[in-house]
PDB file of N, CA and C in Angstrom:
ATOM      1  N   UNK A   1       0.824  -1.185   0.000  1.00  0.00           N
ATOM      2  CA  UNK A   1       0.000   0.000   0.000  1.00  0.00           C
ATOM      3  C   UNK A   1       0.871   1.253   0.000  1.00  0.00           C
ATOM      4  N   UNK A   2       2.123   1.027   0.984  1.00  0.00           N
ATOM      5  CA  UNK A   2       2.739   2.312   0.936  1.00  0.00           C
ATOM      6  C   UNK A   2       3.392   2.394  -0.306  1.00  0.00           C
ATOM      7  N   UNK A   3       3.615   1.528  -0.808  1.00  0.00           N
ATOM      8  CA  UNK A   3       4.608   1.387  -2.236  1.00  0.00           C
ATOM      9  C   UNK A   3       4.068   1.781  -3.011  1.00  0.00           C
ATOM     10  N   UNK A   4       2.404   1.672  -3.558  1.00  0.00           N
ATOM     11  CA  UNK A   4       1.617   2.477  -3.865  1.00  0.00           C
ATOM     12  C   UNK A   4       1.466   3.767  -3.873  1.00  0.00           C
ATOM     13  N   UNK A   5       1.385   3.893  -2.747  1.00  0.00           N
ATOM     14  CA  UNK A   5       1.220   5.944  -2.412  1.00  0.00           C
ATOM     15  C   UNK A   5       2.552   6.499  -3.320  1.00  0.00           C
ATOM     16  N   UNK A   6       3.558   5.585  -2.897  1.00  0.00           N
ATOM     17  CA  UNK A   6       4.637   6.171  -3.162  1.00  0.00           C
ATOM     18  C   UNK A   6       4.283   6.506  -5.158  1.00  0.00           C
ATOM     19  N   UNK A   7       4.623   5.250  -5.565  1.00  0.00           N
ATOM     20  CA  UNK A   7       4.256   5.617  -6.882  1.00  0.00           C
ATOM     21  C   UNK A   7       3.469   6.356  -7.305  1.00  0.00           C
ATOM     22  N   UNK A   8       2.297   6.826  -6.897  1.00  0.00           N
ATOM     23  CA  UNK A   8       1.506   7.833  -6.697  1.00  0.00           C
ATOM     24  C   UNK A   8       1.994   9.063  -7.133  1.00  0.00           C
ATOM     25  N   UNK A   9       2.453   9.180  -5.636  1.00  0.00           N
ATOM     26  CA  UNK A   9       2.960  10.377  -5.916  1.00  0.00           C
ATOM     27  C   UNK A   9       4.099  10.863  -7.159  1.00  0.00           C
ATOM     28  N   UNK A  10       4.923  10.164  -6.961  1.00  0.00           N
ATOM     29  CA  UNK A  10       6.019  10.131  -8.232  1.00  0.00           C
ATOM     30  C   UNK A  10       5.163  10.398  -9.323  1.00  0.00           C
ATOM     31  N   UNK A  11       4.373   9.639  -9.917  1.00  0.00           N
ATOM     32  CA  UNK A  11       3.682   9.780 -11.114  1.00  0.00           C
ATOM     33  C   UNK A  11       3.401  11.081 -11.403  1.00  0.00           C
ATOM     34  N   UNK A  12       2.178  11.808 -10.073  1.00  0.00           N
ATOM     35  CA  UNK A  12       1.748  12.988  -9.814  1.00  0.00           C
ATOM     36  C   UNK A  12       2.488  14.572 -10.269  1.00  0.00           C
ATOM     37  N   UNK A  13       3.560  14.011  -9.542  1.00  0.00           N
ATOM     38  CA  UNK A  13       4.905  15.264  -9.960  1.00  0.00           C
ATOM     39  C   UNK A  13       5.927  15.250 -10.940  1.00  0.00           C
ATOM     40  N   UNK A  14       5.320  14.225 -11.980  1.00  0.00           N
ATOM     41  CA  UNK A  14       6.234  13.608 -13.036  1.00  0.00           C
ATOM     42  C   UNK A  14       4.930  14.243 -13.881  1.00  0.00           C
ATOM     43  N   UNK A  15       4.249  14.306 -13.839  1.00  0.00           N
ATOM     44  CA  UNK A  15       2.911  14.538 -14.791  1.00  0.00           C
ATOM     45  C   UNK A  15       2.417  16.732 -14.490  1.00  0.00           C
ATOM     46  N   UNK A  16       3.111  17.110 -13.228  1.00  0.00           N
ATOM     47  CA  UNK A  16       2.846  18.426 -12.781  1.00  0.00           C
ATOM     48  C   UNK A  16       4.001  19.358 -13.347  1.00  0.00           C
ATOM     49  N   UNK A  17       5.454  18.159 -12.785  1.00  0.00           N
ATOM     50  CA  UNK A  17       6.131  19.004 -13.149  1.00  0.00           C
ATOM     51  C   UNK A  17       6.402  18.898 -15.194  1.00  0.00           C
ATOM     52  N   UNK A  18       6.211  18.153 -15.755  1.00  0.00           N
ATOM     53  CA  UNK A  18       5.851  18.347 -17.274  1.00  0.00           C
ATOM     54  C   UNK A  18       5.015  19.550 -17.827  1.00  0.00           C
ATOM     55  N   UNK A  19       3.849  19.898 -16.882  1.00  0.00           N
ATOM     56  CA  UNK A  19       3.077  20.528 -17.402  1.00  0.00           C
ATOM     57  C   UNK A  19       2.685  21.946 -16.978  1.00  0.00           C
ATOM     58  N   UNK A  20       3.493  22.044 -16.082  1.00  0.00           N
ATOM     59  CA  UNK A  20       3.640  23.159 -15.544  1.00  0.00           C
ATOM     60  C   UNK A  20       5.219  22.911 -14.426  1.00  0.00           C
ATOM     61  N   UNK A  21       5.866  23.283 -15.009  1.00  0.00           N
ATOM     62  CA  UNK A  21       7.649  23.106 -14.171  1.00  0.00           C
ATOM     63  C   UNK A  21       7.335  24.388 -13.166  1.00  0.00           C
ATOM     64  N   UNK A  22       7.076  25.684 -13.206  1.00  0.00           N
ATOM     65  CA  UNK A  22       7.167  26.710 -12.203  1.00  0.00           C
ATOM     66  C   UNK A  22       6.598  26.139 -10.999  1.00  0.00           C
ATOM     67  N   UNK A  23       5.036  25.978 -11.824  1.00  0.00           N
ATOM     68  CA  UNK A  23       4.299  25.641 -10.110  1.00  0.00           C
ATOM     69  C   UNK A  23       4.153  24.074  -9.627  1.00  0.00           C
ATOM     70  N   UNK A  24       5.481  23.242 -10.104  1.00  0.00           N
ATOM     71  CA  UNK A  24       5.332  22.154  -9.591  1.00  0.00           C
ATOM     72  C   UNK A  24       6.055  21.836  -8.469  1.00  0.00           C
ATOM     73  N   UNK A  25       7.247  23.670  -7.965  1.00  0.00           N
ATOM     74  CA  UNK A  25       8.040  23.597  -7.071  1.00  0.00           C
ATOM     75  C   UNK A  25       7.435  23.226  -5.435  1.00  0.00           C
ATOM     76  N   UNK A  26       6.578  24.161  -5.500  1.00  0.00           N
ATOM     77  CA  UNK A  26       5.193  23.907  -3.964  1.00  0.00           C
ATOM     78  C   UNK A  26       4.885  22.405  -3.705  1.00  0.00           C
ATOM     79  N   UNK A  27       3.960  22.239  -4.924  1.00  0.00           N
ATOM     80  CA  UNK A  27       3.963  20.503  -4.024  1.00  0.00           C
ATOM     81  C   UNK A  27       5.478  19.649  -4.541  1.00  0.00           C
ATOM     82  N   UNK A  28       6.475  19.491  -4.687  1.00  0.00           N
ATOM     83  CA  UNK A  28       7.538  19.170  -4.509  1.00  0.00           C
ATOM     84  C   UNK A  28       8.134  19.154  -3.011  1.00  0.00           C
ATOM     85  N   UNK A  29       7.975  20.550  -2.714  1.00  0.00           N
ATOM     86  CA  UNK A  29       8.782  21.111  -0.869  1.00  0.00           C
ATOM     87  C   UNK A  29       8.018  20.046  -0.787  1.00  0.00           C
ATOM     88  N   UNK A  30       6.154  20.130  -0.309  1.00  0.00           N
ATOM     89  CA  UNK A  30       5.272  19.565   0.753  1.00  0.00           C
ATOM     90  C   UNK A  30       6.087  17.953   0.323  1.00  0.00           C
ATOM     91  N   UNK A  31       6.066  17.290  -0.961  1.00  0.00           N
ATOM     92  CA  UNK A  31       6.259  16.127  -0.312  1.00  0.00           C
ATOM     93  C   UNK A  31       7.447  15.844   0.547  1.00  0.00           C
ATOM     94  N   UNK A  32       8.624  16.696   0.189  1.00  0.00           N
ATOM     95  CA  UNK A  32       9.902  16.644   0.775  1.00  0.00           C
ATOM     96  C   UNK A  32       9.521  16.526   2.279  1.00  0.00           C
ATOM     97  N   UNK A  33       8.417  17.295   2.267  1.00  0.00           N
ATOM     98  CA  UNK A  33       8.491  17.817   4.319  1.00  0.00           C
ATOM     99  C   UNK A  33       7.500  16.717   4.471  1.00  0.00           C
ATOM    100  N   UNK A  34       6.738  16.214   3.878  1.00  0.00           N
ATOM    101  CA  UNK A  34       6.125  15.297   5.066  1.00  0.00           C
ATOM    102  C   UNK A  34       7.070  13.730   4.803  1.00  0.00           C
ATOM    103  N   UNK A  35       7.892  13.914   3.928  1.00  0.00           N
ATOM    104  CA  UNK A  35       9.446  12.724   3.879  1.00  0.00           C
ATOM    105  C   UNK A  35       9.969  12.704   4.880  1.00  0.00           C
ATOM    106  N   UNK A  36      10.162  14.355   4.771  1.00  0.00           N
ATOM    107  CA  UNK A  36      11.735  14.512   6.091  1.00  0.00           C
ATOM    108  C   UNK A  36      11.223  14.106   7.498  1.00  0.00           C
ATOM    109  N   UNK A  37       9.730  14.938   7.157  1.00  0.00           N
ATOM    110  CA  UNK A  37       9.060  14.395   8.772  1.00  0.00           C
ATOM    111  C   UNK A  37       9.241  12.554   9.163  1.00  0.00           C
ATOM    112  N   UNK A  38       8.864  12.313   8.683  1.00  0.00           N
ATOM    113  CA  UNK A  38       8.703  10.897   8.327  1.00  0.00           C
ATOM    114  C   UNK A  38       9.990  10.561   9.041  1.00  0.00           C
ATOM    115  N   UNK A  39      11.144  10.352   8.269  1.00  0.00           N
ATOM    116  CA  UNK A  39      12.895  10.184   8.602  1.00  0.00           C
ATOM    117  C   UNK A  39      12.798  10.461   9.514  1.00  0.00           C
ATOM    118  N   UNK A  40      12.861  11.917  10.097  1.00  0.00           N
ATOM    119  CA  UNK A  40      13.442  12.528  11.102  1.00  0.00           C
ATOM    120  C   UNK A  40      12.912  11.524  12.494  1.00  0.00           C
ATOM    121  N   UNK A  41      11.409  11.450  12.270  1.00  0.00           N
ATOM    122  CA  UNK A  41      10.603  10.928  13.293  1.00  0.00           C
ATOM    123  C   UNK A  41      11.125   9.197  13.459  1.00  0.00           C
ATOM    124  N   UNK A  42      11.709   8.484  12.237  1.00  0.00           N
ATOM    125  CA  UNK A  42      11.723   7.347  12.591  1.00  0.00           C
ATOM    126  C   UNK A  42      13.305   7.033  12.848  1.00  0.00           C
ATOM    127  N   UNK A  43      14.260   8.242  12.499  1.00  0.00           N
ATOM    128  CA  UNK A  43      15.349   8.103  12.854  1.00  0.00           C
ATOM    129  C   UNK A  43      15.768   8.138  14.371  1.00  0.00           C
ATOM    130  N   UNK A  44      14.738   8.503  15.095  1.00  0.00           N
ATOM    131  CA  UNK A  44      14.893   8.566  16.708  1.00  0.00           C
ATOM    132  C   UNK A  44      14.858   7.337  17.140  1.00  0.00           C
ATOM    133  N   UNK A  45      14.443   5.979  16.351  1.00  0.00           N
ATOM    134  CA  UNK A  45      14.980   5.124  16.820  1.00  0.00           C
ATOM    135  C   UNK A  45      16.434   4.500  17.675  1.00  0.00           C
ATOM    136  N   UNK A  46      16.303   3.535  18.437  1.00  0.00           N
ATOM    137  CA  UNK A  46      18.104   3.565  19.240  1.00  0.00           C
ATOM    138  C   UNK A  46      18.452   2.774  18.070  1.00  0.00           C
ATOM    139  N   UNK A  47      19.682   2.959  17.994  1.00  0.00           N
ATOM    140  CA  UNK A  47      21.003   2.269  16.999  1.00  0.00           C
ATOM    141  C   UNK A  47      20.913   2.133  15.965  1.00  0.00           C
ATOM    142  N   UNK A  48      21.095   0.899  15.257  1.00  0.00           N
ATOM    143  CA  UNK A  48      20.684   0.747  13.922  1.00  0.00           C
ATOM    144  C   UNK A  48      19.531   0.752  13.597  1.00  0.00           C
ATOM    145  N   UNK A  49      18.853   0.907  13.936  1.00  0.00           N
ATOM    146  CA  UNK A  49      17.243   0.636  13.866  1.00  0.00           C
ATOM    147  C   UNK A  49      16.462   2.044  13.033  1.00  0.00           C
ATOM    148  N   UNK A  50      17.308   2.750  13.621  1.00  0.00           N
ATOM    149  CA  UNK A  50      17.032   4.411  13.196  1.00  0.00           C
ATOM    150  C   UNK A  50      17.139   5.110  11.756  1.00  0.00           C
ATOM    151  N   UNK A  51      18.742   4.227  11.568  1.00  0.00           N
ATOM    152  CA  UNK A  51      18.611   4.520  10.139  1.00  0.00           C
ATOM    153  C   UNK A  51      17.682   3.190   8.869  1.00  0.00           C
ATOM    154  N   UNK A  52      17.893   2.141   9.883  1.00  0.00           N
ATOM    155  CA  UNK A  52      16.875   1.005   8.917  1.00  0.00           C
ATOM    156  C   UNK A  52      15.529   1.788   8.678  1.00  0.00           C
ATOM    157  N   UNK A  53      14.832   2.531   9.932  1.00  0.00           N
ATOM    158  CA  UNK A  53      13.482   2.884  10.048  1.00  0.00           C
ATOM    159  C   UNK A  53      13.363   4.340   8.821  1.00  0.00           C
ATOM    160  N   UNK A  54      14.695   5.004   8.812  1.00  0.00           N
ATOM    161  CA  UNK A  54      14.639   5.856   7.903  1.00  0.00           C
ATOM    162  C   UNK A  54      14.575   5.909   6.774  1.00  0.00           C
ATOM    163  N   UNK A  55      15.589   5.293   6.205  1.00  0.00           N
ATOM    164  CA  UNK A  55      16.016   4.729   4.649  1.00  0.00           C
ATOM    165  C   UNK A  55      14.330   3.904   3.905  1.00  0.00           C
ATOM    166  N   UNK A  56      13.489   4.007   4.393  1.00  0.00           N
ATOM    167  CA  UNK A  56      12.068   4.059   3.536  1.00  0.00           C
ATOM    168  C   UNK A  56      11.741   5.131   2.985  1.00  0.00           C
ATOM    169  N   UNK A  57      11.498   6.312   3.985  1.00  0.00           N
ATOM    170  CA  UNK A  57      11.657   7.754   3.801  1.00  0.00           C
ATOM    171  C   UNK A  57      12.612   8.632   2.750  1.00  0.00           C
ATOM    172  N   UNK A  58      13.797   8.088   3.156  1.00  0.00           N
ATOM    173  CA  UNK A  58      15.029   8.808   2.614  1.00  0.00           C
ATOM    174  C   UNK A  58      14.864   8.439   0.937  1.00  0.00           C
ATOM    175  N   UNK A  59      14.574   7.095   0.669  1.00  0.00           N
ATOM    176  CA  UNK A  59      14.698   6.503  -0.524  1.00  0.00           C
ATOM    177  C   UNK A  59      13.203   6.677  -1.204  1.00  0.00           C
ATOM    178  N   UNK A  60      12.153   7.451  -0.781  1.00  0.00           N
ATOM    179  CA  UNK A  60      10.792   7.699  -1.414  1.00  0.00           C
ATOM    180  C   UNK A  60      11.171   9.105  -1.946  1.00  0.00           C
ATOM    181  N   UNK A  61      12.035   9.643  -0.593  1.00  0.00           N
ATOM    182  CA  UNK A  61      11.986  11.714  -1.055  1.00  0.00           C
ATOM    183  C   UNK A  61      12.635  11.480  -2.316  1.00  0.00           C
ATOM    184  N   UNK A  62      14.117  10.444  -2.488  1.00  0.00           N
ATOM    185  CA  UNK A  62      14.947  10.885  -4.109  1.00  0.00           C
ATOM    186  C   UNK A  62      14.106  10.479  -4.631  1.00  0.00           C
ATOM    187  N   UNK A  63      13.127   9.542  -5.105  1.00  0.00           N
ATOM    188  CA  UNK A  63      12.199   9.095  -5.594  1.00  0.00           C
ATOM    189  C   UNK A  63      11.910  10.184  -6.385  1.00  0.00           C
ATOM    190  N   UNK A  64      10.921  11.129  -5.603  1.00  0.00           N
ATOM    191  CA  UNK A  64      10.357  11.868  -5.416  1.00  0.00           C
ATOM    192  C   UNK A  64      10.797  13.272  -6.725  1.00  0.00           C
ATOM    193  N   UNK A  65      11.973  13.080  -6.076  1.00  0.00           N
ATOM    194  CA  UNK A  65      12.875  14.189  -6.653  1.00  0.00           C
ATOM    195  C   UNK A  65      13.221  13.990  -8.201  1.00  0.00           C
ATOM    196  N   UNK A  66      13.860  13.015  -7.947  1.00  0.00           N
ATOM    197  CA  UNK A  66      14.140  12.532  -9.693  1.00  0.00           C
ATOM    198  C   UNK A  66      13.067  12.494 -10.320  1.00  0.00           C
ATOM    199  N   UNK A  67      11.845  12.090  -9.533  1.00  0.00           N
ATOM    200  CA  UNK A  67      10.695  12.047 -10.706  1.00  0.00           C
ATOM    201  C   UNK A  67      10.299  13.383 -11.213  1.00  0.00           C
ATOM    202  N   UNK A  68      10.209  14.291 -10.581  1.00  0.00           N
ATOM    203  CA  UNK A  68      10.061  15.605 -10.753  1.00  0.00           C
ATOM    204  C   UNK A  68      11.212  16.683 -11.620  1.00  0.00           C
ATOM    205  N   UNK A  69      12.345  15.749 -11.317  1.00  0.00           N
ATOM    206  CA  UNK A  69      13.454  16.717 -12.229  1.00  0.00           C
ATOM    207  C   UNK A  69      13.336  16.128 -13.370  1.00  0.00           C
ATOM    208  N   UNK A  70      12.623  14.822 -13.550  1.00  0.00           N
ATOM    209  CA  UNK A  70      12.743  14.714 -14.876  1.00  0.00           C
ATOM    210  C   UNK A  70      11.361  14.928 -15.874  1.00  0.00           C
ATOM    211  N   UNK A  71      10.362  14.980 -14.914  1.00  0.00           N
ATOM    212  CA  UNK A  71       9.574  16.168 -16.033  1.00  0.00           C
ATOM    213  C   UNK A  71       9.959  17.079 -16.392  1.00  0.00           C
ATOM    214  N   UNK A  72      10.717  18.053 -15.549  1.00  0.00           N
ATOM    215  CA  UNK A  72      11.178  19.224 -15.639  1.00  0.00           C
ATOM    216  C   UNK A  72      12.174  19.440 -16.994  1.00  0.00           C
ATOM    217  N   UNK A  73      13.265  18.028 -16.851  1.00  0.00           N
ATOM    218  CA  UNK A  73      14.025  18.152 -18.268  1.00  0.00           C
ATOM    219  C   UNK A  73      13.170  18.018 -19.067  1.00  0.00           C
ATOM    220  N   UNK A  74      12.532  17.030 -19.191  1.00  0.00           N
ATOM    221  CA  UNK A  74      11.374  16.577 -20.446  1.00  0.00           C
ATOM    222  C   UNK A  74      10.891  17.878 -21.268  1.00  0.00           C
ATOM    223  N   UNK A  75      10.305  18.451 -20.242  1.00  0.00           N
ATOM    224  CA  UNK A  75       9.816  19.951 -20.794  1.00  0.00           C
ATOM    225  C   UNK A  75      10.877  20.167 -21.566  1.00  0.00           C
ATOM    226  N   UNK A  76      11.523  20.878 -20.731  1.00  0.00           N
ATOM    227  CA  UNK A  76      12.372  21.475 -21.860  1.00  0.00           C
ATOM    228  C   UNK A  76      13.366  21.402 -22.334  1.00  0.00           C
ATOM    229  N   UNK A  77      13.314  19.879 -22.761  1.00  0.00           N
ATOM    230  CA  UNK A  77      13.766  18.963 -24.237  1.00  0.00           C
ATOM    231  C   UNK A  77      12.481  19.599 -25.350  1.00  0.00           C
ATOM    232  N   UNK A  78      11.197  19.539 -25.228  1.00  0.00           N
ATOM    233  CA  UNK A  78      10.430  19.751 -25.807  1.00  0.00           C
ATOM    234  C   UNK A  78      10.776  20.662 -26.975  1.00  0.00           C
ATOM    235  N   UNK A  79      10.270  20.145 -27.904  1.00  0.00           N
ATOM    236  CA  UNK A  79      10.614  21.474 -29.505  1.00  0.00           C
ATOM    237  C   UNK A  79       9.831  22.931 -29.513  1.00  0.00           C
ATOM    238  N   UNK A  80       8.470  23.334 -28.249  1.00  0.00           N
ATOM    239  CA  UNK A  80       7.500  24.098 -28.602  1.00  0.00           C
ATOM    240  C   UNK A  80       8.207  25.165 -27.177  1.00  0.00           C
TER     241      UNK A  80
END
């Protein structure tokens, strides 16, 4: 299910930032921050556990990111 959302979203900002790159920066931050929240909150785990609990988080935000920078190139690769 979460693997889901995740793709979700990716799709979302792969399809926003194509079609509008300016205003796809806003929801970009928000997903970043409710990522980081995410990490931050599960990195308080003791020991290793903290970064195991994180690295779900950590590895959805680049997700996240790349999907969005690469609408962004896409655009403008575009001929128009």
């Amino acid at each position: 299910m979460l693997i889901g959302a995740v793709i979700a979203i990716c799709i979302v900002l792969l399809v926003l930032a194509f079609l509008a790159p300016r205003l796809s920066s806003g929801p970009q931050r928000g997903v970043n921050k409710g990522f980081g929240l995410g990490s931050r909150g599960a990195s308080k785990a003791p020991g290793p556990l903290g970064r195991w609990f994180s690295k779900p988080f950590r590895s959805s935000q680049k997700a996240a990111n790349r999907s969005a920078s690469a609408g962004r190139s896409g655009r403008s690769k575009m001929p128009l």
